[in-house]
Each structure stands twice: as structure tokens, then as C-alpha cells.
Protein backbone atom coordinates (compact mmCIF):
# COMPACT_ATOMS: atom_id res chain seq x y z
CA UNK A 1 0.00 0.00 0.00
CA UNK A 2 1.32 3.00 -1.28
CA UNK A 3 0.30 6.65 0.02
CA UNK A 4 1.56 9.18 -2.72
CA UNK A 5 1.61 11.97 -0.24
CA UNK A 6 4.15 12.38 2.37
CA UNK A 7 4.93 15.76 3.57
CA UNK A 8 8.42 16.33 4.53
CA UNK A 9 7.59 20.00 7.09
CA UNK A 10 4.81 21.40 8.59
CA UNK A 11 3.12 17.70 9.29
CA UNK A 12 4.47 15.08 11.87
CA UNK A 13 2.92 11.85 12.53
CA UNK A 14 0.07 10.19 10.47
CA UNK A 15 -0.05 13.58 9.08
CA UNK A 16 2.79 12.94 6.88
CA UNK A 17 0.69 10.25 5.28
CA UNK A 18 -2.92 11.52 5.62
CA UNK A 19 -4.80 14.78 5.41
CA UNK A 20 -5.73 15.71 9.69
CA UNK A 21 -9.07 14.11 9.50
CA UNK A 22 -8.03 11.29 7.75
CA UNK A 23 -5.41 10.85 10.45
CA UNK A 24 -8.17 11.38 13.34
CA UNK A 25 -10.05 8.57 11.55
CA UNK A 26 -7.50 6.24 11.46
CA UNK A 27 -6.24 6.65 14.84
CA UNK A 28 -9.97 6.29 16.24
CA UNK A 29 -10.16 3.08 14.18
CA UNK A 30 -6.41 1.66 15.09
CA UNK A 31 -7.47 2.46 18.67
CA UNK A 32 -10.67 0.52 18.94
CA UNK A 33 -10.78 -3.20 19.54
CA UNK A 34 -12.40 -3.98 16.12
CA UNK A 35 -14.50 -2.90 13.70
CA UNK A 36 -16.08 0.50 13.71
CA UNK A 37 -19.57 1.99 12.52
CA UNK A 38 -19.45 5.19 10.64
CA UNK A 39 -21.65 6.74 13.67
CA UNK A 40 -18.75 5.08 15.99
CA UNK A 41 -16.38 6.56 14.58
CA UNK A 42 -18.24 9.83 14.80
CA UNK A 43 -18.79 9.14 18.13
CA UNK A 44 -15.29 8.92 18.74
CA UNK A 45 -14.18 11.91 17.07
CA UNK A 46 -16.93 14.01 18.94
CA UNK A 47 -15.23 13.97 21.95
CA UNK A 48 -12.70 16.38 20.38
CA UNK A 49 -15.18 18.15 17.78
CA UNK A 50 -18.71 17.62 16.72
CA UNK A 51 -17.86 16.08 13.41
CA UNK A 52 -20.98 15.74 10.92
CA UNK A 53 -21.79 11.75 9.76
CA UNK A 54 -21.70 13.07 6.11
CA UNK A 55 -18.18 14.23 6.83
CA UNK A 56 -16.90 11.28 8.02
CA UNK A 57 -18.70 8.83 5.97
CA UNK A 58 -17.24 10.61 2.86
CA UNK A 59 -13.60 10.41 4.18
CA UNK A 60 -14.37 6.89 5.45
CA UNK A 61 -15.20 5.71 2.47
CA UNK A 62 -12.59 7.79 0.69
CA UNK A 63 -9.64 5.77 2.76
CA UNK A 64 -11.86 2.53 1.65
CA UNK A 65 -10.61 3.85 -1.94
CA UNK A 66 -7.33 4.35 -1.59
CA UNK A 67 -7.07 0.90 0.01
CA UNK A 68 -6.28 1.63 3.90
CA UNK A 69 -9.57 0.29 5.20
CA UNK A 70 -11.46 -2.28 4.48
CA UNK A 71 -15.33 -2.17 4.27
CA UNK A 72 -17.93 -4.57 5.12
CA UNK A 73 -21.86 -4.91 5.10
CA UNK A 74 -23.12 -6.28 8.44
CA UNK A 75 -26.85 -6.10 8.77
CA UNK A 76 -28.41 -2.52 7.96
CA UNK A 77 -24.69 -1.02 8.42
CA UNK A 78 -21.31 -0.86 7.20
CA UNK A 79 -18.16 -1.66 9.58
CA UNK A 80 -14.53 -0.39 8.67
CA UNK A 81 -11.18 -2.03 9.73
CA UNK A 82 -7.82 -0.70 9.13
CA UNK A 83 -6.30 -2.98 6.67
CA UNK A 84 -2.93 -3.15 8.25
CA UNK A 85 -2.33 -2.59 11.94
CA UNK A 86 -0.90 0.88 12.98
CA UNK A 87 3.04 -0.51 13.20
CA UNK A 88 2.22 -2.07 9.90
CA UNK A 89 1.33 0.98 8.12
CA UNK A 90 4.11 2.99 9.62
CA UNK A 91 6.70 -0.24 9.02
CA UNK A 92 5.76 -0.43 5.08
CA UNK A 93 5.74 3.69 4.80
CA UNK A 94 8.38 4.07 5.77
CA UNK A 95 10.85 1.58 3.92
CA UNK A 96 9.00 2.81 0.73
CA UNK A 97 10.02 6.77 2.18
CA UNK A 98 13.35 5.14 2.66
CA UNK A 99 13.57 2.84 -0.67
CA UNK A 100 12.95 6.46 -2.08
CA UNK A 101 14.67 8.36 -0.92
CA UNK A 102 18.23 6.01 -1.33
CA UNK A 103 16.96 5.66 -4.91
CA UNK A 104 16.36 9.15 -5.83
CA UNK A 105 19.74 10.48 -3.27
CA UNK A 106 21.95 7.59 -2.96
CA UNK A 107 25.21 7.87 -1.10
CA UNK A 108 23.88 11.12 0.09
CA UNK A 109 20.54 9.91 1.70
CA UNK A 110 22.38 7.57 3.28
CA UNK A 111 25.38 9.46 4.63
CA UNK A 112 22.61 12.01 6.01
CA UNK A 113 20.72 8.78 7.93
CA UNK A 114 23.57 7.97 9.77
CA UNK A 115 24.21 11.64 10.87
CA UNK A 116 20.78 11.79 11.90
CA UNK A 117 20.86 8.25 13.81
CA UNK A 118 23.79 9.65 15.27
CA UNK A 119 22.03 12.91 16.58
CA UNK A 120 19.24 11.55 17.50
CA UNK A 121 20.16 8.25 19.58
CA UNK A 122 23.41 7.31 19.59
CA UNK A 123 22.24 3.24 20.36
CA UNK A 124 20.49 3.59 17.13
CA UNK A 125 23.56 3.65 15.12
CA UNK A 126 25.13 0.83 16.68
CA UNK A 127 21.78 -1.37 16.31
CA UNK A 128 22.53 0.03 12.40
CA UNK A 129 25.79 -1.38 12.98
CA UNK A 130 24.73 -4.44 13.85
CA UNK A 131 22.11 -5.34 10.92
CA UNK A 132 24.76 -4.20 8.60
CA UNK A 133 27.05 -7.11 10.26
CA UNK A 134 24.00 -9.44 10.10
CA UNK A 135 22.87 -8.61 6.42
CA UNK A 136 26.99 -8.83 5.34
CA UNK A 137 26.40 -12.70 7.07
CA UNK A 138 23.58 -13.47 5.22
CA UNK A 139 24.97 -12.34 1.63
């Protein structure tokens, strides 16, 4: 599943994948224990701010289209699931950011990774370190 638009400032978070409410959606469904209503999902986002049904049905079924939830008729209603868990999502997003970055950047992608790793957590670039060892191994 690929999300064509990441935004690289002014977003953090599911943001960089999805527009705010699309993000609010998601993280309503990703935090329940299952499957979701349209008017659950409402529910949800009400607690933050009254959200019309229309509204979120359209963006519901909008994420149904672009493939991140999955849609299905039980009785008189429709229920939505994400199609991949949260760490799922994030995991395949961002090797593809990744895989596109080293393709389009190379050498210089990666040189800026490791600078990062290195200013951010310090135990991160020896765990980088260590799957480099590992993936050497398995070649």
C-alpha cells in the first residue's frame, strides 16, 4: 500500500501520510478493539469536535478507496477495519520513504541517515551497525 503523499515540514505523525481528518479517523479506528460503525467513529471523534456523519462517511469511504480500510456490510450497516495494523502501516511507509529516498539520493541519503541516527540516539547507530554485520552474514 502505497500513500503518494508524504509531507516532509509542517506535518508530523500520520499527518505525513494523511490529510488531519483522515489521520483522526484512522487513529480512532487503530485504537478501537475492532470494527467501527461510521456513527462510531463519529462518536469517537466528537469527543474532540462535533464532526458531521456526512463528513466522516465521505472520508471513510474515501480511505476505503485508496485501500487503507477495508469495508464490510453487516446487517443494515457498514463496519470499517484498518487494513494493516498501525506498526504495519508505519513499518511499510516508511521503507518505501526510505527505498525512495536512497533511490532518488543515494550515497547522500544515506550518509545524512547515519548523521541523523547519530544525533538523535546514539544506540540507534550501533543497532545500524549491527544489521549491517548481520545482512553482510547473510549475503
Amino acid at each position: 500500500m502505497k500513500l503518494q503523499n508524504f509531507r516532509f515540514h509542517g506535518s508530523s505523525g500520520l499527518e505525513r501520510f494523511f490529510g488531519p481528518l483522515e489521520a483522526r479517523i484512522m487513529s480512532a479506528l487503530w485504537d478501537a478493539p475492532g470494527e467501527l460503525t461510521i456513527k462510531e467513529v463519529q462518536q469517537a471523534l466528537n469527543q474532540d469536535k462535533a464532526m458531521s456523519f456526512n463528513t466522516v462517511m465521505t472520508v471513510m469511504n474515501r480511505l476505503v478507496d485508496k485501500g487503507v480500510l477495508s469495508k464490510k456490510t453487516a446487517s443494515k450497516s457498514h463496519r470499517y477495519l484498518p487494513v494493516l495494523t498501525r506498526d504495519a502501516f508505519l513499518e511499510a511507509q516508511s521503507k518505501e520513504l526510505t527505498f525512495e529516498l536512497v533511490q532518488e539520493f543515494g550515497s547522500r541519503a544515506v550518509a545524512h541517515m547515519v548523521d541523523a541516527l547519530e544525533q538523535v540516539d546514539p544506540d540507534l547507530l550501533e543497532q545500524l551497525e549491527r544489521q549491517l554485520k548481520q545482512h553482510k552474514k547473510e549475503r
